[in-house]
PDB file of N, CA and C in Angstrom:
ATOM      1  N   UNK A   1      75.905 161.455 117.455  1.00  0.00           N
ATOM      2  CA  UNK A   1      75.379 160.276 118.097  1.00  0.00           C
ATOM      3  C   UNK A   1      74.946 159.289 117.031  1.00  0.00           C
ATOM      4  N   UNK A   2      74.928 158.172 117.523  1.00  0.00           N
ATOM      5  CA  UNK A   2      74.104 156.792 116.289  1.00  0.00           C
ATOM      6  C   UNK A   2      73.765 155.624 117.642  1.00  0.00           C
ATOM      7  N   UNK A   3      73.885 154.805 116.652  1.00  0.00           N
ATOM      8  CA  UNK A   3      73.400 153.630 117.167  1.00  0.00           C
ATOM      9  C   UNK A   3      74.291 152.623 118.217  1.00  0.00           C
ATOM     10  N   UNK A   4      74.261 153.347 119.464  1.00  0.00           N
ATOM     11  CA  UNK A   4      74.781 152.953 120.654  1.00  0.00           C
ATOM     12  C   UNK A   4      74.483 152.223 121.998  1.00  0.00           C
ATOM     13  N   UNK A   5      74.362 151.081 121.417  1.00  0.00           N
ATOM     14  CA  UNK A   5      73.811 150.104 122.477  1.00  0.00           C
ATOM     15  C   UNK A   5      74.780 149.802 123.842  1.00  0.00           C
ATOM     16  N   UNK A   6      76.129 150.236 123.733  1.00  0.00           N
ATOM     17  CA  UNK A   6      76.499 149.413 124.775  1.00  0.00           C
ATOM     18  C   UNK A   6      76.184 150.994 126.017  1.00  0.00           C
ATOM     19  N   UNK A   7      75.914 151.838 125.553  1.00  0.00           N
ATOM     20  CA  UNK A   7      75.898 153.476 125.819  1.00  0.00           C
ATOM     21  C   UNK A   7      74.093 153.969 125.834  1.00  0.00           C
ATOM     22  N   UNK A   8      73.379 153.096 125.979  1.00  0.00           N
ATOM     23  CA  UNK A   8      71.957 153.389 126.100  1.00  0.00           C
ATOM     24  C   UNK A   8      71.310 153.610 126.669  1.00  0.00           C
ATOM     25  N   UNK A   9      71.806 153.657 128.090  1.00  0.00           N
ATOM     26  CA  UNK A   9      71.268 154.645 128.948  1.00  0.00           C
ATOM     27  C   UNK A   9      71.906 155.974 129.098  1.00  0.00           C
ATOM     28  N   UNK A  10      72.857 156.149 129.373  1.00  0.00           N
ATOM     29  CA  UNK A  10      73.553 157.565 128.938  1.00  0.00           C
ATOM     30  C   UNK A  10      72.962 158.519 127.410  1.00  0.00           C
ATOM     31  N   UNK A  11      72.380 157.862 126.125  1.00  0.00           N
ATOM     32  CA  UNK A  11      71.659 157.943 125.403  1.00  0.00           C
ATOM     33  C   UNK A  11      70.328 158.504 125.796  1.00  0.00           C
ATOM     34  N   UNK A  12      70.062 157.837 126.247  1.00  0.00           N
ATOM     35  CA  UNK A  12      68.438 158.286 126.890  1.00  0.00           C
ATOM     36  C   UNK A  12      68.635 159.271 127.855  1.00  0.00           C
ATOM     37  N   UNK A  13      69.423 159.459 128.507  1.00  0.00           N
ATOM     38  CA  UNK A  13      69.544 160.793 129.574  1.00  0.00           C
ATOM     39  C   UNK A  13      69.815 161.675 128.744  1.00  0.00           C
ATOM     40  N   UNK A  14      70.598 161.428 127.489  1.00  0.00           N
ATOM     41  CA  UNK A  14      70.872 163.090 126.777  1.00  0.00           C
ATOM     42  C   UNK A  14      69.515 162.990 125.706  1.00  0.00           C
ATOM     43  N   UNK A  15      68.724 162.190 125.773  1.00  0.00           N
ATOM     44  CA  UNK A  15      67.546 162.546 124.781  1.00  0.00           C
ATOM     45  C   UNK A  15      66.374 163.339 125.268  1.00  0.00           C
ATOM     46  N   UNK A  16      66.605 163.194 126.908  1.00  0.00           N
ATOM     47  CA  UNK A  16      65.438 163.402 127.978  1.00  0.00           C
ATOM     48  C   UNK A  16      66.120 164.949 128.575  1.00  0.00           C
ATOM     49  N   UNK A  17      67.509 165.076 128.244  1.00  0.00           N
ATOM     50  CA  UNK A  17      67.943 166.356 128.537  1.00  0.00           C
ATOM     51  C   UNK A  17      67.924 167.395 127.494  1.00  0.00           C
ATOM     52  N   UNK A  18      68.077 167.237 126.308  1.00  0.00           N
ATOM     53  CA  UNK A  18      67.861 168.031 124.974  1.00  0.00           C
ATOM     54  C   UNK A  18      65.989 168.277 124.988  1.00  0.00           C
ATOM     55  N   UNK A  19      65.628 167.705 125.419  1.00  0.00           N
ATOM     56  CA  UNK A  19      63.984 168.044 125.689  1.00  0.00           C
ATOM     57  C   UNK A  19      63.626 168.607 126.478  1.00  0.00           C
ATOM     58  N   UNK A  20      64.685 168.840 127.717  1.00  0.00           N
ATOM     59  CA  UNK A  20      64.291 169.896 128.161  1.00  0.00           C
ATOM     60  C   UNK A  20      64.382 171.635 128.015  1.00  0.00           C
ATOM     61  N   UNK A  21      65.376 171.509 126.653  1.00  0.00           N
ATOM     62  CA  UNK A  21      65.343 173.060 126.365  1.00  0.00           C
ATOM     63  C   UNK A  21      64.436 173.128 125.213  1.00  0.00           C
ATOM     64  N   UNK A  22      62.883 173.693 126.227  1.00  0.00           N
ATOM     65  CA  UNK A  22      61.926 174.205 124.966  1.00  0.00           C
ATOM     66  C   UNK A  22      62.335 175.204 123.948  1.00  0.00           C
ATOM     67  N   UNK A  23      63.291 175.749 123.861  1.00  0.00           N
ATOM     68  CA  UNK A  23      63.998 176.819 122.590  1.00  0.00           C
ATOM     69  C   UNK A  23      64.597 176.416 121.952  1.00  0.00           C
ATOM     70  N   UNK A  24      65.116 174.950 121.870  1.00  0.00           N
ATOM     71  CA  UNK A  24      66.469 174.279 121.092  1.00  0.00           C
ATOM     72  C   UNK A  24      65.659 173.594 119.865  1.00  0.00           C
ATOM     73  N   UNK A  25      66.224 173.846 118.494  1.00  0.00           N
ATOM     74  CA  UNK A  25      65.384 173.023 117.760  1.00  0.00           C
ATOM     75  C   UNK A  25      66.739 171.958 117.165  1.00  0.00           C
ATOM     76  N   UNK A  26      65.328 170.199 117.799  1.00  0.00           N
ATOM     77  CA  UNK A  26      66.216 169.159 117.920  1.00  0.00           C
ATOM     78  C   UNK A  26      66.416 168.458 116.555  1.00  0.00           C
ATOM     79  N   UNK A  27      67.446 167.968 116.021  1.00  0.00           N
ATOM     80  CA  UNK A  27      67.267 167.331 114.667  1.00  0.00           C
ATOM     81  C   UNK A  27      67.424 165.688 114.738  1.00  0.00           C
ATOM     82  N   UNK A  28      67.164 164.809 114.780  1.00  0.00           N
ATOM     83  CA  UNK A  28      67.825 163.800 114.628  1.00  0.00           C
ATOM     84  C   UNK A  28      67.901 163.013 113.257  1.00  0.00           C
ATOM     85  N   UNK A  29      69.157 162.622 112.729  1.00  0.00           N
ATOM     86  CA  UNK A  29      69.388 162.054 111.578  1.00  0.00           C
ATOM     87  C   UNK A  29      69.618 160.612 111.452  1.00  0.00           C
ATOM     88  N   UNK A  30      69.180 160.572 110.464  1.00  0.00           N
ATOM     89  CA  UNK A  30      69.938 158.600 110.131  1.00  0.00           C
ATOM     90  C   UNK A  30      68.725 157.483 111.058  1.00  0.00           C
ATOM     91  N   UNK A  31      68.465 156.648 110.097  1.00  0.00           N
ATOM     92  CA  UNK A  31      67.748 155.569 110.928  1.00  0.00           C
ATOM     93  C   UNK A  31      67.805 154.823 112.208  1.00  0.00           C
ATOM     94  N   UNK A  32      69.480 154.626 112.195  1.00  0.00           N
ATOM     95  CA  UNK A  32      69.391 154.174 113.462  1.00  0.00           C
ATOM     96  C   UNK A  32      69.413 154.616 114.445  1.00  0.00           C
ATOM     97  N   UNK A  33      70.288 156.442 114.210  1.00  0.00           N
ATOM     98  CA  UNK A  33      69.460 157.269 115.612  1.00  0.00           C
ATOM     99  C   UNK A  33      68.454 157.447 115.863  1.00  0.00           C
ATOM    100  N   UNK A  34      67.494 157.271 114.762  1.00  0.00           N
ATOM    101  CA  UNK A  34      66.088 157.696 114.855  1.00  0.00           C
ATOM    102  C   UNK A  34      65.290 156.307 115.845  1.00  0.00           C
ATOM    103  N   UNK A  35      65.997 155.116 115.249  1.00  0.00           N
ATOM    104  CA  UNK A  35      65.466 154.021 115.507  1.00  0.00           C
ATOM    105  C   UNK A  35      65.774 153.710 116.991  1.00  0.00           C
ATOM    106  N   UNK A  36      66.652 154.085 117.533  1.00  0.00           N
ATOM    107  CA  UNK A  36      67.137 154.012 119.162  1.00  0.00           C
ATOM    108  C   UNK A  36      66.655 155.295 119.760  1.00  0.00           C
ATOM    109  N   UNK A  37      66.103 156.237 119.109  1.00  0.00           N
ATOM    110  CA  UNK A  37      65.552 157.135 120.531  1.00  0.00           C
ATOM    111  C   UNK A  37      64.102 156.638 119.957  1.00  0.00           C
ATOM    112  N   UNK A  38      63.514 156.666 119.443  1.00  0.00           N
ATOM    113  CA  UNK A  38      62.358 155.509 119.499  1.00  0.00           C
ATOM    114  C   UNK A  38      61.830 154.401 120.823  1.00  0.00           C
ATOM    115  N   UNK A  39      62.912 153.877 120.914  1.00  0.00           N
ATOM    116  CA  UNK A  39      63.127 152.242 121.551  1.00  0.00           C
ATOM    117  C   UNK A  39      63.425 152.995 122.786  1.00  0.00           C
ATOM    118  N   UNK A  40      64.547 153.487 122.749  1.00  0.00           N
ATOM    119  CA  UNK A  40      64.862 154.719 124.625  1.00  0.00           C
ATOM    120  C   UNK A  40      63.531 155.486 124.840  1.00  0.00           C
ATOM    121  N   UNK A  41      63.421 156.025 123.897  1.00  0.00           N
ATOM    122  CA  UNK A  41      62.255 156.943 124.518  1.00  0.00           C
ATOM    123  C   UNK A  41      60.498 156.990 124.049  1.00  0.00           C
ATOM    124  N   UNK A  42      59.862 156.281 124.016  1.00  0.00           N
ATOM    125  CA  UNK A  42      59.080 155.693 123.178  1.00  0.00           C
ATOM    126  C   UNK A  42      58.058 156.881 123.594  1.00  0.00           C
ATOM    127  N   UNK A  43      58.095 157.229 124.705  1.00  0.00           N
ATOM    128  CA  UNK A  43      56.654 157.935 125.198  1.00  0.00           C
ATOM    129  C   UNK A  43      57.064 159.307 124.854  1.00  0.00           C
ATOM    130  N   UNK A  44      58.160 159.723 124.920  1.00  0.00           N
ATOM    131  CA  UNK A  44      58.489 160.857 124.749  1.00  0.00           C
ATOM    132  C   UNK A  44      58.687 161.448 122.786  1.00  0.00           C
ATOM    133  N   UNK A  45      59.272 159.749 122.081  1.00  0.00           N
ATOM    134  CA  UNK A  45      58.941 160.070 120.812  1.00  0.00           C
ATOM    135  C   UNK A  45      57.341 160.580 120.480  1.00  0.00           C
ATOM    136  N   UNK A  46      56.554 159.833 120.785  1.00  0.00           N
ATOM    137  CA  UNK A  46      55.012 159.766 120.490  1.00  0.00           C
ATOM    138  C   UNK A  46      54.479 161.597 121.068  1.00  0.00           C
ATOM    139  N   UNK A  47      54.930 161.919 122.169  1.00  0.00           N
ATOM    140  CA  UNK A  47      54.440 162.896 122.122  1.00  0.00           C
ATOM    141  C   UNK A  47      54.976 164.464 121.345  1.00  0.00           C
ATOM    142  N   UNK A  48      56.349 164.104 120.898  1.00  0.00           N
ATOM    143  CA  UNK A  48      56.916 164.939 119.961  1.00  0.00           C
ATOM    144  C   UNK A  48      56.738 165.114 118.447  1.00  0.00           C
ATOM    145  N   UNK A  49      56.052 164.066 118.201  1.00  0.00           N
ATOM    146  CA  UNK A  49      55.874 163.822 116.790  1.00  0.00           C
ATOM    147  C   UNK A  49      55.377 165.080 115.745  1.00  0.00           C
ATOM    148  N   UNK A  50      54.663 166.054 116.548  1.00  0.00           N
ATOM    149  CA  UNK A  50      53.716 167.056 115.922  1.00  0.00           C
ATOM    150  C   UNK A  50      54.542 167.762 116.525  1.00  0.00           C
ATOM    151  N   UNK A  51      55.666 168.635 116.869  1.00  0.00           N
ATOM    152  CA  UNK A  51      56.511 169.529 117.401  1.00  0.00           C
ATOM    153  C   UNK A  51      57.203 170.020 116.421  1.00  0.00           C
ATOM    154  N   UNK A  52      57.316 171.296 116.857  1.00  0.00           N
ATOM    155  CA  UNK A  52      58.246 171.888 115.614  1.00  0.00           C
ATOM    156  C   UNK A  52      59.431 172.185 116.265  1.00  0.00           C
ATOM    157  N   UNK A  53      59.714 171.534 116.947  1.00  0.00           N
ATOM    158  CA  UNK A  53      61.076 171.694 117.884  1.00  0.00           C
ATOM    159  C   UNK A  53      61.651 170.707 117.284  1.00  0.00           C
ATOM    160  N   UNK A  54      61.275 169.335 117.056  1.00  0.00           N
ATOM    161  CA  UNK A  54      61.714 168.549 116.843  1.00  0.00           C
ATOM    162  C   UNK A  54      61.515 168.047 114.823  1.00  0.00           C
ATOM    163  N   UNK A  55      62.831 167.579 114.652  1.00  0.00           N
ATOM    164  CA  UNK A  55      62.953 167.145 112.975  1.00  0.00           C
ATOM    165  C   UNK A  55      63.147 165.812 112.733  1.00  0.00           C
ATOM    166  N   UNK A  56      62.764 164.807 112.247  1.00  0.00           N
ATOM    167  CA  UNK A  56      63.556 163.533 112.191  1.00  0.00           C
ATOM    168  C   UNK A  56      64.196 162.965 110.476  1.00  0.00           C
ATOM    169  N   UNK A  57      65.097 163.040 110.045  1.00  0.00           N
ATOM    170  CA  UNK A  57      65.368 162.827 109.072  1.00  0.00           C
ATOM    171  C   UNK A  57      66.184 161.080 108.957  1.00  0.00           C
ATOM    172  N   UNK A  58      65.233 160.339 107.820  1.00  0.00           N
ATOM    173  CA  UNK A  58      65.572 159.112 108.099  1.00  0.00           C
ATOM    174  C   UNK A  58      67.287 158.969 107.475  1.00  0.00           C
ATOM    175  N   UNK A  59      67.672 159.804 106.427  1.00  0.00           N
ATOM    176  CA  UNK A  59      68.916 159.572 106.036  1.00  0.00           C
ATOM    177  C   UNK A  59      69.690 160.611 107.010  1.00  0.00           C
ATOM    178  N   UNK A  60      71.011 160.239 107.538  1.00  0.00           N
ATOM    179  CA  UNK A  60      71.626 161.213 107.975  1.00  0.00           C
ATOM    180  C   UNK A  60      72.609 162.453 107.599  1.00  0.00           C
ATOM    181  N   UNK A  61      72.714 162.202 105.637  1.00  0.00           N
ATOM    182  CA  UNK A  61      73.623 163.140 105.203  1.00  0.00           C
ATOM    183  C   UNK A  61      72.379 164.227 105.701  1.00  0.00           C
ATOM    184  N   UNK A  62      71.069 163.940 105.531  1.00  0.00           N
ATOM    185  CA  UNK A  62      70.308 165.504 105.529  1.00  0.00           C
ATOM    186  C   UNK A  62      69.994 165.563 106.713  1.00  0.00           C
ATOM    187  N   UNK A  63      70.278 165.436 107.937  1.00  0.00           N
ATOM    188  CA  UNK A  63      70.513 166.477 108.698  1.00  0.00           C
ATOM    189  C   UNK A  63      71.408 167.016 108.924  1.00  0.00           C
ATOM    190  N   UNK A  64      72.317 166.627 108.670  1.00  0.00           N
ATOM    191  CA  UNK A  64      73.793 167.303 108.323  1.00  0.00           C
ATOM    192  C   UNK A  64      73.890 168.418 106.998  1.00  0.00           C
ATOM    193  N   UNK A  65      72.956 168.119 106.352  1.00  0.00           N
ATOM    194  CA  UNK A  65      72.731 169.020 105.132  1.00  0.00           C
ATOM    195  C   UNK A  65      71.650 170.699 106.090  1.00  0.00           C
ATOM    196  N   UNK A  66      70.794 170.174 106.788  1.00  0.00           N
ATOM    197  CA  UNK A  66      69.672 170.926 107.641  1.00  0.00           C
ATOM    198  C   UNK A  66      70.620 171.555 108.253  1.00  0.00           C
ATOM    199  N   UNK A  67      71.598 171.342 109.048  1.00  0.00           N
ATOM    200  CA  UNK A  67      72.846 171.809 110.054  1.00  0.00           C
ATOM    201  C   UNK A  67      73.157 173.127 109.357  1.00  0.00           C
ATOM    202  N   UNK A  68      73.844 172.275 108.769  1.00  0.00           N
ATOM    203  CA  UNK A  68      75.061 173.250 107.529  1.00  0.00           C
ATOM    204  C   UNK A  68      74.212 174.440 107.008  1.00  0.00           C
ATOM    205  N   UNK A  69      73.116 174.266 106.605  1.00  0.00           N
ATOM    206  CA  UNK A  69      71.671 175.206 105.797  1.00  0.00           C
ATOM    207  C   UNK A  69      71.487 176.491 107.442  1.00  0.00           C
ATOM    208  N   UNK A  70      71.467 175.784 108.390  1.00  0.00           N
ATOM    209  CA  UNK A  70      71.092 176.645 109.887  1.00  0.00           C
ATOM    210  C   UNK A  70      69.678 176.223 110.107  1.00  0.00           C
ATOM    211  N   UNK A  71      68.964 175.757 109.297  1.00  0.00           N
ATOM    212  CA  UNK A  71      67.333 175.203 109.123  1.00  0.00           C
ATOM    213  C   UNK A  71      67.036 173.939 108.038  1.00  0.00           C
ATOM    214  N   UNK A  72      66.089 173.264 108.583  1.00  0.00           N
ATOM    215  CA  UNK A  72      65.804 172.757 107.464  1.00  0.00           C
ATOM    216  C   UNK A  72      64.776 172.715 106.549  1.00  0.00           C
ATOM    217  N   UNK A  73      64.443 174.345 106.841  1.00  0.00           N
ATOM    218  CA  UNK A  73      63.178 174.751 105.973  1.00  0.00           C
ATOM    219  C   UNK A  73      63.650 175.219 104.673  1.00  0.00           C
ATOM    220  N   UNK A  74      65.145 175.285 104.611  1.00  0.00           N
ATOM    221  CA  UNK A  74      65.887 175.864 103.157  1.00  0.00           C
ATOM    222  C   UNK A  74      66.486 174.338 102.586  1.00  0.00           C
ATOM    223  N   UNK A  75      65.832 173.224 103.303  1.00  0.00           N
ATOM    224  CA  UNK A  75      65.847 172.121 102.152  1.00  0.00           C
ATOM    225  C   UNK A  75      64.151 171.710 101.572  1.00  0.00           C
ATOM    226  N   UNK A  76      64.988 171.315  99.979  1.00  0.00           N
ATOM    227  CA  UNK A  76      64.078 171.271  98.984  1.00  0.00           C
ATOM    228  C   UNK A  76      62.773 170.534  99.471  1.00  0.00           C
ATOM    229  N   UNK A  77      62.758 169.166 100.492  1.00  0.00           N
ATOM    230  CA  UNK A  77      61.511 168.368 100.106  1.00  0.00           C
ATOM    231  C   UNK A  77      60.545 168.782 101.103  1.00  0.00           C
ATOM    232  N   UNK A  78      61.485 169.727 102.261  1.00  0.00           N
ATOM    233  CA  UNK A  78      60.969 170.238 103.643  1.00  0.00           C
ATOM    234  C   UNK A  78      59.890 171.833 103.099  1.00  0.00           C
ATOM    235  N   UNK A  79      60.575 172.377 101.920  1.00  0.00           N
ATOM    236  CA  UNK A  79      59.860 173.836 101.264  1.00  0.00           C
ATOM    237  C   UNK A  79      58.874 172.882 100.358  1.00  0.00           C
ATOM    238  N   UNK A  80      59.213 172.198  99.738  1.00  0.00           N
ATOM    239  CA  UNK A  80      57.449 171.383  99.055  1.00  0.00           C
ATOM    240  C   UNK A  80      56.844 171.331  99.502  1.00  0.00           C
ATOM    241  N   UNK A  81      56.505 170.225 101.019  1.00  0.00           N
ATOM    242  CA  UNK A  81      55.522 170.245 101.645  1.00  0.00           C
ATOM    243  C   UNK A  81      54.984 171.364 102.573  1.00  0.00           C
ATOM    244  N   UNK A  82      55.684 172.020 102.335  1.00  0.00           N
ATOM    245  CA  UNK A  82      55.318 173.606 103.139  1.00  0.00           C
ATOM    246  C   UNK A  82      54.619 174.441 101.869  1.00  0.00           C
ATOM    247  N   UNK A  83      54.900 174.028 100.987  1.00  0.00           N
ATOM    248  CA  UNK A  83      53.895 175.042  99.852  1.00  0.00           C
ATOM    249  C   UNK A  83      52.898 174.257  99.466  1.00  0.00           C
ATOM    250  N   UNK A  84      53.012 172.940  99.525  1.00  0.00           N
ATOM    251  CA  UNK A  84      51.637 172.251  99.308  1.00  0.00           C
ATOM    252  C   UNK A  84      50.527 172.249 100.216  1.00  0.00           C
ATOM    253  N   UNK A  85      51.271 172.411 101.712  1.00  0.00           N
ATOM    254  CA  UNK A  85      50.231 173.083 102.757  1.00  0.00           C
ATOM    255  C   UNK A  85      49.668 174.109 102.513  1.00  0.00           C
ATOM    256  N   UNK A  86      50.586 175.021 102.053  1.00  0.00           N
ATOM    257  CA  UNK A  86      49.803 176.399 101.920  1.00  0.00           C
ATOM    258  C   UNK A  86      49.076 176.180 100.822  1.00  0.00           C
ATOM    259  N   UNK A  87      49.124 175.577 100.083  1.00  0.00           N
ATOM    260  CA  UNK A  87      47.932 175.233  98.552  1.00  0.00           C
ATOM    261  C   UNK A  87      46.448 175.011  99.073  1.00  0.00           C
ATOM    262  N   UNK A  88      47.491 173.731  99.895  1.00  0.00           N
ATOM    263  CA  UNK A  88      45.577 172.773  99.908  1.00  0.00           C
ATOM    264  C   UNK A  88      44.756 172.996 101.267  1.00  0.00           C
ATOM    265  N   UNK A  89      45.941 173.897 101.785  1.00  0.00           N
ATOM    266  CA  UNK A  89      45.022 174.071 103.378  1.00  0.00           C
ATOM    267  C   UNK A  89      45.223 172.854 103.994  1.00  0.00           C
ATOM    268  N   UNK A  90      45.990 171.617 104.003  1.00  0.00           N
ATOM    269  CA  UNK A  90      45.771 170.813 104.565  1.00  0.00           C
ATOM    270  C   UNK A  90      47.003 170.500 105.659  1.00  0.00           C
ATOM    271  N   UNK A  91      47.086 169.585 106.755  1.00  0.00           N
ATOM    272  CA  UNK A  91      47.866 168.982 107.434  1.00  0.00           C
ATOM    273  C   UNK A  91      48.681 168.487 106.238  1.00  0.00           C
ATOM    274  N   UNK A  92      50.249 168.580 106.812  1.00  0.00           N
ATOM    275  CA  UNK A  92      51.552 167.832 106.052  1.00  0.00           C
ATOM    276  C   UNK A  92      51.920 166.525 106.381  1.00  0.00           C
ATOM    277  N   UNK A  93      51.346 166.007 108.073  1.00  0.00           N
ATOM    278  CA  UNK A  93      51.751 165.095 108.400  1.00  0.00           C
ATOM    279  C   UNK A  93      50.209 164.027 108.315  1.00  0.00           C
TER     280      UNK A  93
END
């Protein structure tokens, strides 16, 4: 998927349908997908933000890199801030 305006409601039905499988972990890549389920789904972004279901990666080679990996806890900047949590005890986000 990307940046599909003439297709934006059909967009928003598959953003509002991938949310409904609480077991699926969702990735979205690249700015402007990120930037159109934003704008489609604004209430539903805001409340996903702290989910670990959900990933948002602003470039899209790396979620395609996250894909390919099966997670994207076996990429590099995603295991930093996961060991700097565990350092400082603190929130990542």
């Amino acid at each position: 998927m990307g940046l599909t305006p003439p297709f934006a409601e059909g967009s928003r039905a598959l953003d509002i349908t991938l949310d409904k499988n609480k077991t699926a972990l969702k990735m979205y890549g690249g700015g402007d997908p990120l930037q159109e389920f934003k704008n489609l789904c604004p209430g539903l972004y805001l409340s996903i933000l702290d989910s670990k279901q959900y990933y948002f990666f602003t470039g899209g080679g790396t979620v395609l890199k996250a894909i390919e990996e099966g997670s994207p806890y076996s990429l590099k900047p995603v295991r930093a801030l996961i060991e700097n949590k565990e350092r400082s005890g603190k929130s990542i986000l």
